[in-house]
PDB file of N, CA and C in Angstrom:
ATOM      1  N   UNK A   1      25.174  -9.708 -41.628  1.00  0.00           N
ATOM      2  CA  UNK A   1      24.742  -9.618 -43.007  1.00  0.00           C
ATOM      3  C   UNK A   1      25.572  -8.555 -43.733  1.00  0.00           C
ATOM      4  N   UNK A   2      26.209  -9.056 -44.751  1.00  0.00           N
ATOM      5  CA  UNK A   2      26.806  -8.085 -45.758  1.00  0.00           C
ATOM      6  C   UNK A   2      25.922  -6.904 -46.240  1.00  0.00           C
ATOM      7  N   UNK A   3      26.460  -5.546 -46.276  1.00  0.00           N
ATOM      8  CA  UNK A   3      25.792  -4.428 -46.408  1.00  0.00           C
ATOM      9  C   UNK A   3      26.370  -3.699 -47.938  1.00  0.00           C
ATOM     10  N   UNK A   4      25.819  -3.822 -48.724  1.00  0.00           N
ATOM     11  CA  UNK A   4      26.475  -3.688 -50.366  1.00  0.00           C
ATOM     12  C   UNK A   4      25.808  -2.481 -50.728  1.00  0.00           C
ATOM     13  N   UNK A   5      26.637  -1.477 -51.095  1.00  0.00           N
ATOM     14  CA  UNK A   5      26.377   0.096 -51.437  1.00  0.00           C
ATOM     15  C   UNK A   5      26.699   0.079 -53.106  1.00  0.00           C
ATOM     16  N   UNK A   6      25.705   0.728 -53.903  1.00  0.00           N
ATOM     17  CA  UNK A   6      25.734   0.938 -54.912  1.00  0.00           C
ATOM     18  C   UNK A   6      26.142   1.823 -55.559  1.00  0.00           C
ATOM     19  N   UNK A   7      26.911   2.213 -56.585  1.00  0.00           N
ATOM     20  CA  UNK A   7      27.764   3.653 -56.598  1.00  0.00           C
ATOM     21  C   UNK A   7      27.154   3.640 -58.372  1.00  0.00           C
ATOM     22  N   UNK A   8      26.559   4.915 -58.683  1.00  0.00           N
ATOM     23  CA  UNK A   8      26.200   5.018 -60.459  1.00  0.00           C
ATOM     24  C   UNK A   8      27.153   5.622 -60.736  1.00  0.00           C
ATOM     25  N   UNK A   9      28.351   5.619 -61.784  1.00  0.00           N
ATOM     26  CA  UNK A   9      28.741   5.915 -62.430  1.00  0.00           C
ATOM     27  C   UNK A   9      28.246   6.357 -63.786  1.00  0.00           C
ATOM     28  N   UNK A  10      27.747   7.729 -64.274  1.00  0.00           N
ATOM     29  CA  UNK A  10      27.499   7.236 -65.977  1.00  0.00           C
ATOM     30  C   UNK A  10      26.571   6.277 -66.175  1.00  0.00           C
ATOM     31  N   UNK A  11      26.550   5.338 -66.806  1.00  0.00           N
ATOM     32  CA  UNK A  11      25.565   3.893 -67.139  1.00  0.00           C
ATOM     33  C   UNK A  11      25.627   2.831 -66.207  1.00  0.00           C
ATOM     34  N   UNK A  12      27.038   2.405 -66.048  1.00  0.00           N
ATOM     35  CA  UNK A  12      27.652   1.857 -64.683  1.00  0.00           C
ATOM     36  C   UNK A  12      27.085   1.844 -63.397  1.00  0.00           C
ATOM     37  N   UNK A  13      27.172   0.802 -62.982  1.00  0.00           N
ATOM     38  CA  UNK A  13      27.181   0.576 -61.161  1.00  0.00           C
ATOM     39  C   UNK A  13      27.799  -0.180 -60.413  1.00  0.00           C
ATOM     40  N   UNK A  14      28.841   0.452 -59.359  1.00  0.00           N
ATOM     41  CA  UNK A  14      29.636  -0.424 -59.103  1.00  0.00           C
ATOM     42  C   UNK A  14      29.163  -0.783 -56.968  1.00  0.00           C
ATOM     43  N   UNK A  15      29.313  -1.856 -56.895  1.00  0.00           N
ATOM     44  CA  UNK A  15      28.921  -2.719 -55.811  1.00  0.00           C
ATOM     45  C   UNK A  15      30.518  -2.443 -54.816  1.00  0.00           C
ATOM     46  N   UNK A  16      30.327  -2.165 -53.799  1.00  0.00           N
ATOM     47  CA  UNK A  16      31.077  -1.785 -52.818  1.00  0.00           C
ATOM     48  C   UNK A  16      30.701  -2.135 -51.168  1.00  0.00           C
ATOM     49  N   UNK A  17      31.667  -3.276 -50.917  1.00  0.00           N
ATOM     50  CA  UNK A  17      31.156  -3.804 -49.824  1.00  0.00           C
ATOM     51  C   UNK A  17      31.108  -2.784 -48.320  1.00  0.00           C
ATOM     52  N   UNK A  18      30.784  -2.636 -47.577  1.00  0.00           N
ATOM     53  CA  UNK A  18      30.671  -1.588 -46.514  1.00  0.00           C
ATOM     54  C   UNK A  18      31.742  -2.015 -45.761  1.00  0.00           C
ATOM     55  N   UNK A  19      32.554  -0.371 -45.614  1.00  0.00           N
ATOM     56  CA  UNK A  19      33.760  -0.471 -44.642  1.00  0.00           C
ATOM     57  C   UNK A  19      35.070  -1.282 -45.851  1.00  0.00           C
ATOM     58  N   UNK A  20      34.808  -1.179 -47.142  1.00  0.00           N
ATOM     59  CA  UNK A  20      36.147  -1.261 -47.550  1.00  0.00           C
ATOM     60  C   UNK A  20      36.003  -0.546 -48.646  1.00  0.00           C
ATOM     61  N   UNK A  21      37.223  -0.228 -49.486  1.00  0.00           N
ATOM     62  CA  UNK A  21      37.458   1.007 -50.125  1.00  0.00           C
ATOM     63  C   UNK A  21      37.004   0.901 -52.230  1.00  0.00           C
ATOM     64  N   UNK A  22      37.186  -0.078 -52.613  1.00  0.00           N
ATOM     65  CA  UNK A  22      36.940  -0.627 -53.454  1.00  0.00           C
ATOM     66  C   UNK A  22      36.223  -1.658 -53.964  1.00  0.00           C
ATOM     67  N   UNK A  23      35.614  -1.183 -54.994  1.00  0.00           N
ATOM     68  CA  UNK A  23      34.141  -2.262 -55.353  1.00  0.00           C
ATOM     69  C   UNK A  23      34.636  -3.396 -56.093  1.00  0.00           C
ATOM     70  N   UNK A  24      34.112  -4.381 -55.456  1.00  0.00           N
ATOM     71  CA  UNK A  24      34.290  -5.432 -55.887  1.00  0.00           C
ATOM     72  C   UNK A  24      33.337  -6.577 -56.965  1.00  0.00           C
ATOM     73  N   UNK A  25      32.340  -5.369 -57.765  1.00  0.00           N
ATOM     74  CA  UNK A  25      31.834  -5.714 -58.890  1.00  0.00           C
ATOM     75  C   UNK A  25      31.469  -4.732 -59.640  1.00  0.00           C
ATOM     76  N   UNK A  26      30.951  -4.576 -60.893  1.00  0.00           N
ATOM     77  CA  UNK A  26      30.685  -3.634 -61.923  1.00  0.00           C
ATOM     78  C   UNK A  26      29.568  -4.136 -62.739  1.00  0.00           C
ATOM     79  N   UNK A  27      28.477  -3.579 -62.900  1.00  0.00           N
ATOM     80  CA  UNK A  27      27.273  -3.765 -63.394  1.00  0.00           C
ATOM     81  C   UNK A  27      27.365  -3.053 -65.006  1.00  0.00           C
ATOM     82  N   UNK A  28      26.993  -3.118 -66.066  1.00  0.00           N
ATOM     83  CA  UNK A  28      26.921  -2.417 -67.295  1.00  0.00           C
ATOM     84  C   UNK A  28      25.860  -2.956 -68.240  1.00  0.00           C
ATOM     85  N   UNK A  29      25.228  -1.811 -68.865  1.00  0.00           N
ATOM     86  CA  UNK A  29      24.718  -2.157 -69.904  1.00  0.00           C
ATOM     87  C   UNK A  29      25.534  -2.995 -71.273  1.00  0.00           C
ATOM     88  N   UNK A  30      25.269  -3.517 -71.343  1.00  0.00           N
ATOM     89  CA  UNK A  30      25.241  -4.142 -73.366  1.00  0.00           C
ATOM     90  C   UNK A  30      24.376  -4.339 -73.921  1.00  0.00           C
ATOM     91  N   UNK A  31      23.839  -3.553 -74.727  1.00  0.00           N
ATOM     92  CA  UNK A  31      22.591  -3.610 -75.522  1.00  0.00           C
ATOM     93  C   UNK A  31      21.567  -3.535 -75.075  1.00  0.00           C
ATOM     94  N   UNK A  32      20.618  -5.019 -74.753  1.00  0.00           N
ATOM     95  CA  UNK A  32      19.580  -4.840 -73.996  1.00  0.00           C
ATOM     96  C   UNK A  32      19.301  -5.477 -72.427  1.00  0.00           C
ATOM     97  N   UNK A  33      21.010  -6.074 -72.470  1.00  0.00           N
ATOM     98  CA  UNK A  33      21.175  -7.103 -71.219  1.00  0.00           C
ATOM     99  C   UNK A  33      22.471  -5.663 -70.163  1.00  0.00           C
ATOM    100  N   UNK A  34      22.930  -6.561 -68.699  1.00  0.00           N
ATOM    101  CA  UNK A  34      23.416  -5.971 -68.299  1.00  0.00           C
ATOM    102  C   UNK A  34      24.368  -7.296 -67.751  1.00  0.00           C
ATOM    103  N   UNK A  35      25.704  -6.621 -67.772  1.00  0.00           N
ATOM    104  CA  UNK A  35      26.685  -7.847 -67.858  1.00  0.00           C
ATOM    105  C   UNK A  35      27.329  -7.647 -66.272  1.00  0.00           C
ATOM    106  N   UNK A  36      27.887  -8.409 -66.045  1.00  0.00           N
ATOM    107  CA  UNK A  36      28.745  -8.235 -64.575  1.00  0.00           C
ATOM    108  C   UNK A  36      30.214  -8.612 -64.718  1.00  0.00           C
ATOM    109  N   UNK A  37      30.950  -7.739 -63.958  1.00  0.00           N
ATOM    110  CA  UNK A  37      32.502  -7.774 -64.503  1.00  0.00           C
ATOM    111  C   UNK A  37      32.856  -8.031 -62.761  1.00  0.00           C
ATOM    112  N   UNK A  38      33.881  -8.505 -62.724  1.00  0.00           N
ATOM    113  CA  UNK A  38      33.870  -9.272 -61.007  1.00  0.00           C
ATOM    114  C   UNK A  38      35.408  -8.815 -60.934  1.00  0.00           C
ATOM    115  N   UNK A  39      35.445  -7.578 -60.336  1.00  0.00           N
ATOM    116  CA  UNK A  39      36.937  -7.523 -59.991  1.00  0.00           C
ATOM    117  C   UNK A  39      37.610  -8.372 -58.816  1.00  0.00           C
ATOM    118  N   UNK A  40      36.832  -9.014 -57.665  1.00  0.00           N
ATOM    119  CA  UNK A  40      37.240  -9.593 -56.583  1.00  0.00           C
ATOM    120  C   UNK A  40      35.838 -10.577 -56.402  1.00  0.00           C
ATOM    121  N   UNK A  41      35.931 -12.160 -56.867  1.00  0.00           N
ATOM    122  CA  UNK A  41      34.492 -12.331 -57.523  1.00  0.00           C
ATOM    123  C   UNK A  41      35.281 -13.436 -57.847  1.00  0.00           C
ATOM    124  N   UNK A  42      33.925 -14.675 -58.586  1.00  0.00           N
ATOM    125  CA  UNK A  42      34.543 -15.883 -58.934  1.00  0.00           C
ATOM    126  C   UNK A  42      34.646 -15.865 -60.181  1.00  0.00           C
ATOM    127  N   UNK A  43      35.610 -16.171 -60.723  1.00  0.00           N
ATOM    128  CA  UNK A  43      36.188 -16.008 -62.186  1.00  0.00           C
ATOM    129  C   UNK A  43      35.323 -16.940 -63.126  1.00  0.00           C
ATOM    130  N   UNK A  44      34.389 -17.853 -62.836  1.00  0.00           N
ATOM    131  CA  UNK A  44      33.583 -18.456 -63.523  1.00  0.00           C
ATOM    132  C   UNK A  44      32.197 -17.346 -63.832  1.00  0.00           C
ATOM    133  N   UNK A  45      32.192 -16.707 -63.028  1.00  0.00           N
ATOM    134  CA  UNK A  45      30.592 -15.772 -63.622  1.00  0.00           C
ATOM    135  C   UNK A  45      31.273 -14.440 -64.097  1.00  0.00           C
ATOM    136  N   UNK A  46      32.663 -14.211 -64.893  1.00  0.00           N
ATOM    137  CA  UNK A  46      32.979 -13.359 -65.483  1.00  0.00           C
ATOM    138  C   UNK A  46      32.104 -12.660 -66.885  1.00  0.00           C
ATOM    139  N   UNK A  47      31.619 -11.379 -66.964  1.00  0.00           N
ATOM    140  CA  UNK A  47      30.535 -11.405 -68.180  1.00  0.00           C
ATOM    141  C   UNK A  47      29.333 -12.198 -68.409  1.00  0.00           C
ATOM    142  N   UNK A  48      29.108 -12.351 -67.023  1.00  0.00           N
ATOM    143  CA  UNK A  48      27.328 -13.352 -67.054  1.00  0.00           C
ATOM    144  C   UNK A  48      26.690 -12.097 -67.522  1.00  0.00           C
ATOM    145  N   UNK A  49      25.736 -12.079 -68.354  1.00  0.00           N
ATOM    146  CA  UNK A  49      24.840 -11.380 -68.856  1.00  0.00           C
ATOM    147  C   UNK A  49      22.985 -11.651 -68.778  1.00  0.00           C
ATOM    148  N   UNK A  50      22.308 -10.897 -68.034  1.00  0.00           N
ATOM    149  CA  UNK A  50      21.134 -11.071 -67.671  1.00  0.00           C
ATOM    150  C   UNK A  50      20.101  -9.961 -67.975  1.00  0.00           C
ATOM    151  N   UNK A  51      18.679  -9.904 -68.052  1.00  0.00           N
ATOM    152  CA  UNK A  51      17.931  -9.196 -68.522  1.00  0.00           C
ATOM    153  C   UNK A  51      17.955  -8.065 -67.885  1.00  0.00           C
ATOM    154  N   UNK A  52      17.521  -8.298 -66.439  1.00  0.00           N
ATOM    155  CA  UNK A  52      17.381  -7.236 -65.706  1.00  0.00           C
ATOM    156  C   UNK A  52      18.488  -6.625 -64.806  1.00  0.00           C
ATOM    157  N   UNK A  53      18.358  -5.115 -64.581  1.00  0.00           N
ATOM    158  CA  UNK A  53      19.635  -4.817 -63.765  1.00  0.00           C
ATOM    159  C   UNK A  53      19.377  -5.558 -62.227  1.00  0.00           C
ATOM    160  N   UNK A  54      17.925  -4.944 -61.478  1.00  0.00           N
ATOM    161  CA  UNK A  54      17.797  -5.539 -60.026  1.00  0.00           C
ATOM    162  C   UNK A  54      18.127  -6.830 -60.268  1.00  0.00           C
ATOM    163  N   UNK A  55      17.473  -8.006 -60.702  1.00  0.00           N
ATOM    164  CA  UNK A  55      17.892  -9.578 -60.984  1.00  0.00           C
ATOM    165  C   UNK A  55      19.371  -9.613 -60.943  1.00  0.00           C
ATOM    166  N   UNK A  56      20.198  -8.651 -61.690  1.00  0.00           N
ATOM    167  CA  UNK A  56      21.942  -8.509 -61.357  1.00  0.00           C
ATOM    168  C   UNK A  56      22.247  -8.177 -60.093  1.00  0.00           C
ATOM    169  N   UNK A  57      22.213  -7.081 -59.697  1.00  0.00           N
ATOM    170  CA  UNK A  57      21.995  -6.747 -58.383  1.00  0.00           C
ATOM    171  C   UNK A  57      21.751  -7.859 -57.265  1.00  0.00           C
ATOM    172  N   UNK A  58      20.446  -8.248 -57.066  1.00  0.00           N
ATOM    173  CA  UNK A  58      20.436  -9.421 -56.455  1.00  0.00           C
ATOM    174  C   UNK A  58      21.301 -10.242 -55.937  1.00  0.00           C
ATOM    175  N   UNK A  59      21.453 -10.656 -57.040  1.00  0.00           N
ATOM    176  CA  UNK A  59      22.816 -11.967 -57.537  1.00  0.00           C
ATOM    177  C   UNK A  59      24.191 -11.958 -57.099  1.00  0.00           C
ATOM    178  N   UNK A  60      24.610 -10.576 -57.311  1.00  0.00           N
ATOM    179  CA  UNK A  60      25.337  -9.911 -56.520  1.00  0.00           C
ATOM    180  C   UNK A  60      25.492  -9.727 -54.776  1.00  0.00           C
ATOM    181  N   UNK A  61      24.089  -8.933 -54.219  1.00  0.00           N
ATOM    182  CA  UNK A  61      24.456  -9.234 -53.012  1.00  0.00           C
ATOM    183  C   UNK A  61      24.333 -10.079 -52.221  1.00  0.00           C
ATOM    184  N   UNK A  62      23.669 -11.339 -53.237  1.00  0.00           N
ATOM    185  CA  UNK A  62      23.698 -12.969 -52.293  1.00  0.00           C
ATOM    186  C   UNK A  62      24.880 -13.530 -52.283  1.00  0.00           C
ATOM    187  N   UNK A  63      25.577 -13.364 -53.334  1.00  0.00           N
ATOM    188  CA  UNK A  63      27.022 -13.456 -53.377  1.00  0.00           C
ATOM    189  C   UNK A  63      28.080 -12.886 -52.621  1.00  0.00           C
ATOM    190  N   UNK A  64      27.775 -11.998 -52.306  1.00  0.00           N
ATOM    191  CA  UNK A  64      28.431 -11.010 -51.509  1.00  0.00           C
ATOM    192  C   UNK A  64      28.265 -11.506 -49.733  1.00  0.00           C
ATOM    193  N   UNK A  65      27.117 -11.670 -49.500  1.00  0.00           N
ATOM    194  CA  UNK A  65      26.374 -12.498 -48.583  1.00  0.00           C
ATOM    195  C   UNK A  65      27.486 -13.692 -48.282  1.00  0.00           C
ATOM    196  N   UNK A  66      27.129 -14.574 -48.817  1.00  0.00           N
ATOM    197  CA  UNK A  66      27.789 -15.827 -48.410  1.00  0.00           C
ATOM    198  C   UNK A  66      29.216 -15.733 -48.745  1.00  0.00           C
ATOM    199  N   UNK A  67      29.942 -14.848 -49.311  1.00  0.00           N
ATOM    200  CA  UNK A  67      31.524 -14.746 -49.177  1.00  0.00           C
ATOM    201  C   UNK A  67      32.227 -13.385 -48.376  1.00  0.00           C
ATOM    202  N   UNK A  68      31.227 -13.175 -47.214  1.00  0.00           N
ATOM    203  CA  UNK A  68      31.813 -11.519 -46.843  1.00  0.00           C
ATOM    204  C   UNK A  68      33.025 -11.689 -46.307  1.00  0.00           C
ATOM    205  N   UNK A  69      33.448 -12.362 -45.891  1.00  0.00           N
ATOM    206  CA  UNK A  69      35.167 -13.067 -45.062  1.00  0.00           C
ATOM    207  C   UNK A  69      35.580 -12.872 -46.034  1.00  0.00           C
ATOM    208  N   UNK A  70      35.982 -13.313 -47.083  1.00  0.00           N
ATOM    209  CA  UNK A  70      36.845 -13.936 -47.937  1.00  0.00           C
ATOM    210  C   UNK A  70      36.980 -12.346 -48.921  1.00  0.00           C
ATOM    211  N   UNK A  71      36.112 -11.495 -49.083  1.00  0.00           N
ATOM    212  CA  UNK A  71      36.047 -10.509 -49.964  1.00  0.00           C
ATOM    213  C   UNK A  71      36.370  -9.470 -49.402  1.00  0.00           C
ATOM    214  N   UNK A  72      36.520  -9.278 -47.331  1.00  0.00           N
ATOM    215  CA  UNK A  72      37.122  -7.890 -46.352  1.00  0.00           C
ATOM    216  C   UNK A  72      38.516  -8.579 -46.508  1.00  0.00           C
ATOM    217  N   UNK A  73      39.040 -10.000 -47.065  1.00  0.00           N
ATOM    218  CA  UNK A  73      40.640 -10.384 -46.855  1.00  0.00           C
ATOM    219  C   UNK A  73      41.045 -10.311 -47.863  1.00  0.00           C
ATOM    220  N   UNK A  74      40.410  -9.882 -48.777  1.00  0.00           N
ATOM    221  CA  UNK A  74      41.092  -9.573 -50.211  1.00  0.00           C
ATOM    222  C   UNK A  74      40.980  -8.016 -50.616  1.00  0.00           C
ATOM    223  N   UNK A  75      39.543  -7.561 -50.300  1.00  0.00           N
ATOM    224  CA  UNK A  75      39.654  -6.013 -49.959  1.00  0.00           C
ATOM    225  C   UNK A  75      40.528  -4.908 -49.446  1.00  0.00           C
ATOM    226  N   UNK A  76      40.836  -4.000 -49.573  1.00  0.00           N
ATOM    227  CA  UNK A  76      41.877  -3.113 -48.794  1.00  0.00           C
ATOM    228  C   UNK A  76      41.217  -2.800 -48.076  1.00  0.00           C
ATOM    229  N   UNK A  77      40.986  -2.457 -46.528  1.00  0.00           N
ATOM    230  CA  UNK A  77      40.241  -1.635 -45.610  1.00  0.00           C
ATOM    231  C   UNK A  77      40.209  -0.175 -45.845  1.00  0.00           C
ATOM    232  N   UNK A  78      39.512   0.183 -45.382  1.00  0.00           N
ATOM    233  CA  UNK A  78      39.347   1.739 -45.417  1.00  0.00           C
ATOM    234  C   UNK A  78      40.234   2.474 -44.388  1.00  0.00           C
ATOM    235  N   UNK A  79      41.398   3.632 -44.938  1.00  0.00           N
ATOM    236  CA  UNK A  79      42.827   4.337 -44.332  1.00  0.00           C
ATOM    237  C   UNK A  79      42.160   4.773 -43.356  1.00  0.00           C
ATOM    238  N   UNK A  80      43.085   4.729 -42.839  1.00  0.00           N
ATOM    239  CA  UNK A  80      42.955   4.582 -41.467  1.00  0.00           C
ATOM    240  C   UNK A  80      43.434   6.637 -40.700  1.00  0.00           C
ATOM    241  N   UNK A  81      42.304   7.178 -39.945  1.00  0.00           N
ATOM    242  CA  UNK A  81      42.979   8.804 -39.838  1.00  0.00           C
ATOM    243  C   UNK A  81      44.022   8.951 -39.348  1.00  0.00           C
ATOM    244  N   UNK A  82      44.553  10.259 -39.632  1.00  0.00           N
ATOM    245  CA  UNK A  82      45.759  10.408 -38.661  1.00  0.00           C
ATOM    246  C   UNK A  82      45.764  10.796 -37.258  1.00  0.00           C
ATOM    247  N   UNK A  83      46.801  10.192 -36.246  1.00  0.00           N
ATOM    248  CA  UNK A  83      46.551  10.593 -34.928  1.00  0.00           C
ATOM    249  C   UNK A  83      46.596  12.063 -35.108  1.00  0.00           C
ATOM    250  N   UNK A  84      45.767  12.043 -33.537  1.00  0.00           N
ATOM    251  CA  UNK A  84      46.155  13.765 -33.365  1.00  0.00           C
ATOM    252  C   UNK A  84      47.387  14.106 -32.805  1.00  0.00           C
ATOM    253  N   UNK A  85      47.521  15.619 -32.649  1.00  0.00           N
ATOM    254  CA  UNK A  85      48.957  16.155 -32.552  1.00  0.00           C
ATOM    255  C   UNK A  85      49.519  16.037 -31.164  1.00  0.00           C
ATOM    256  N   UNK A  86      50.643  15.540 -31.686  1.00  0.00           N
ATOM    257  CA  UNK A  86      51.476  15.752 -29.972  1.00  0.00           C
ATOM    258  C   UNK A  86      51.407  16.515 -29.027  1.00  0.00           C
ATOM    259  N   UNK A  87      51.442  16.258 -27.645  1.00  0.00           N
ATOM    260  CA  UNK A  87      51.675  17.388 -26.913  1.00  0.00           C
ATOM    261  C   UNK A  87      52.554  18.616 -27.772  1.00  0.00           C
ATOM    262  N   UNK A  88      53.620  18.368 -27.775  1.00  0.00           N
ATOM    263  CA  UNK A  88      54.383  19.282 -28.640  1.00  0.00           C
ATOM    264  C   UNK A  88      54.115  19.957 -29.173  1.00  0.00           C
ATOM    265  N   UNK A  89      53.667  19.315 -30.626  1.00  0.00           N
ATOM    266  CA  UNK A  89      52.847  20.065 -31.432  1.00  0.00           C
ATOM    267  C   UNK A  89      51.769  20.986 -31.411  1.00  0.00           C
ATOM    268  N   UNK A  90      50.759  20.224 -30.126  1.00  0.00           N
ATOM    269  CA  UNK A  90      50.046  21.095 -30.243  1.00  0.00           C
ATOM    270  C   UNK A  90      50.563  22.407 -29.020  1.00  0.00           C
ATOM    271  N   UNK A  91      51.103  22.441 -28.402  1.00  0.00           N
ATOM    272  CA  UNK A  91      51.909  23.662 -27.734  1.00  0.00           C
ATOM    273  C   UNK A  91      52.718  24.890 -28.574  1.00  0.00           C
ATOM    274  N   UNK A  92      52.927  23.874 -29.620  1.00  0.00           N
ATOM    275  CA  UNK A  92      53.508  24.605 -30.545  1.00  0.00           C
ATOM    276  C   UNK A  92      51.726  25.668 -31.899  1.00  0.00           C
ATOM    277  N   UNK A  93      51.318  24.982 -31.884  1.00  0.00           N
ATOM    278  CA  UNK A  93      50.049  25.086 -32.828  1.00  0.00           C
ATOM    279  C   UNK A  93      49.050  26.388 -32.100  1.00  0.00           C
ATOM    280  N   UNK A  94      49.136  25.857 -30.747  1.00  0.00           N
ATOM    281  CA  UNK A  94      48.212  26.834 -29.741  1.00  0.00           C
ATOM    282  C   UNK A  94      48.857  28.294 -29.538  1.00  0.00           C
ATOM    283  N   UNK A  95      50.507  28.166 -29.888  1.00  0.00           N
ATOM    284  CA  UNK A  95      51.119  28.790 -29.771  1.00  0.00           C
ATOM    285  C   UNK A  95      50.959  30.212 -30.806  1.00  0.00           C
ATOM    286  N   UNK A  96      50.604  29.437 -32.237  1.00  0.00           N
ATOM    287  CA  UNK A  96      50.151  30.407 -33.249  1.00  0.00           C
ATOM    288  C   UNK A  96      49.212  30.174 -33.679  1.00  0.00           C
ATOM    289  N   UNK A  97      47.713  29.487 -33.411  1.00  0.00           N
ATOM    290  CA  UNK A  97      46.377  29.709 -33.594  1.00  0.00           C
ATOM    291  C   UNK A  97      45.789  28.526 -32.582  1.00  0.00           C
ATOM    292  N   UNK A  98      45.242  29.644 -31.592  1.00  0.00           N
ATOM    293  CA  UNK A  98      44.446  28.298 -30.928  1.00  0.00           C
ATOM    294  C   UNK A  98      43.507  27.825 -31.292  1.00  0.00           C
ATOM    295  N   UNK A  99      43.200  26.157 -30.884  1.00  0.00           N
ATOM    296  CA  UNK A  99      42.539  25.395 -31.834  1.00  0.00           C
ATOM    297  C   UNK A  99      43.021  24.848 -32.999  1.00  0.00           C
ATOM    298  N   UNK A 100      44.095  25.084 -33.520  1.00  0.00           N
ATOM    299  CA  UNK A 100      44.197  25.183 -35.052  1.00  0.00           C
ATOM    300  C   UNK A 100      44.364  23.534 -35.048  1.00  0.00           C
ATOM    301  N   UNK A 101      44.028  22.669 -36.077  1.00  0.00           N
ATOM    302  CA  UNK A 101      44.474  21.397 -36.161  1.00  0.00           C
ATOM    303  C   UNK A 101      45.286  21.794 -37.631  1.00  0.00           C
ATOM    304  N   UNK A 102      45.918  20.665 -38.032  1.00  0.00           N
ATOM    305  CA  UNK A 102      47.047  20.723 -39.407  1.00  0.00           C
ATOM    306  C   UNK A 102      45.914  20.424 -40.127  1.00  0.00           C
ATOM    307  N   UNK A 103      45.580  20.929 -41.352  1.00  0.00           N
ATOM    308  CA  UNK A 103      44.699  19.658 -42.378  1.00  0.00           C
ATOM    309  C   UNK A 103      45.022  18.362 -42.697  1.00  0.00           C
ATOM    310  N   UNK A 104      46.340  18.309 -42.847  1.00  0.00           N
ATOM    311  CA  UNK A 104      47.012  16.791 -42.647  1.00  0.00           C
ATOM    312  C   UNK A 104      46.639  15.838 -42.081  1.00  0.00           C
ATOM    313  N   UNK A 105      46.618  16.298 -40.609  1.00  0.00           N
ATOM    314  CA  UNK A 105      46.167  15.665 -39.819  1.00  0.00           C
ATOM    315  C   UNK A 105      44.462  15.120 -39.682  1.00  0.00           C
ATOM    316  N   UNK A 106      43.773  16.058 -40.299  1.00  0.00           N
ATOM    317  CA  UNK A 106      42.330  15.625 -40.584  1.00  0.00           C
ATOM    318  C   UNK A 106      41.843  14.311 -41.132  1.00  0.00           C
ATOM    319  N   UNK A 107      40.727  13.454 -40.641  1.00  0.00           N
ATOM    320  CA  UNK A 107      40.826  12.738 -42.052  1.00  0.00           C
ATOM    321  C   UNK A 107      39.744  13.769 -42.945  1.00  0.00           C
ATOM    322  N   UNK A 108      39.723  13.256 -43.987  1.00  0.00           N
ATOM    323  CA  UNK A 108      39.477  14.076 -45.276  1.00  0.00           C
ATOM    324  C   UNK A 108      37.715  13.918 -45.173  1.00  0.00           C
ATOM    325  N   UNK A 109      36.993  13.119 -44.318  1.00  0.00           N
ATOM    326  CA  UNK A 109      35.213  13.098 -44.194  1.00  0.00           C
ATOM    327  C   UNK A 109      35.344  14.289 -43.377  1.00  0.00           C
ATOM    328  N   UNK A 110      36.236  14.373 -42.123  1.00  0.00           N
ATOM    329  CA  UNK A 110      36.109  15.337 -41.426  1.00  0.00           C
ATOM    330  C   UNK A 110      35.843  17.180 -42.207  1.00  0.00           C
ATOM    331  N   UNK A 111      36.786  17.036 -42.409  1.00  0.00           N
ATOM    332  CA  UNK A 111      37.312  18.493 -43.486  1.00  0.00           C
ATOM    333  C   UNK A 111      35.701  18.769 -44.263  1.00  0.00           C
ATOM    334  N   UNK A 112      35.183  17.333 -45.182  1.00  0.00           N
ATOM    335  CA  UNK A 112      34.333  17.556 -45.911  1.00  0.00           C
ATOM    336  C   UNK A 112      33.077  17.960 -45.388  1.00  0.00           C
ATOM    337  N   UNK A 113      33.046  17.443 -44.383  1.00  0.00           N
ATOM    338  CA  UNK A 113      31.493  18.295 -43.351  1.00  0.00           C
ATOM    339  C   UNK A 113      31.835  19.673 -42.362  1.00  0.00           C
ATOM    340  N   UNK A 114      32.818  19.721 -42.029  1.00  0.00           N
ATOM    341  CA  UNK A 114      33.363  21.070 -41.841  1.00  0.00           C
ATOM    342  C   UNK A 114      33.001  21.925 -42.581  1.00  0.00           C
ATOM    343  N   UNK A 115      33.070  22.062 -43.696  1.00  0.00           N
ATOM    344  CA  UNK A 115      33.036  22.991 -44.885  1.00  0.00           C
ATOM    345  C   UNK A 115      32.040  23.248 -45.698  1.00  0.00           C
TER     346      UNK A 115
END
């Protein structure tokens, strides 16, 4: 089952399939309706406009549902970390702080719970 994460922007909400990097829909107010903008999506329900946001929502992750193949092969995956350091390197690294990893080398979730 497709696992669809909701991101608020501002007024905005953008739909982001799990395990790839970019959302592949956009929720918005207009007036008193809320419209759907389909960046990776079927070009026929471009600007469908409906009352409610959940009822959008919905709609969305049934959609999402029955095309999850087709939307991880058009999706970019999520980058991939960097290996860790060479023997070398790290002989060299231990050499002037043991333990030390490069930040480079981190991926960047790592760093962020570190800190």
């Amino acid at each position: 089952m497709a696992m669809v994460h909701w991101v608020q922007m501002g007024e905005r909400q953008y739909a982001i399939l799990e395990g790839t990097t970019r959302a592949f829909a956009r929720v918005s107010p207009q007036g008193d309706r809320w419209v759907v903008r389909w960046r990776y999506g079927p070009k026929a329900g471009q600007g469908m406009a409906l009352k409610g946001v959940s009822l959008m929502q919905r709609m969305i992750m049934r959609w999402a549902e029955h095309n999850e193949a087709s939307l991880r092969k058009r999706i970019p995956a999520a980058s991939k970390p960097y290996e860790p350091p060479t023997a070398q390197e790290r002989y060299f690294y231990d050499a002037v702080w043991p333990g030390y990893v490069p930040a480079h080398r981190r991926p960047r979730r790592m760093n962020r719970e570190n800190h």
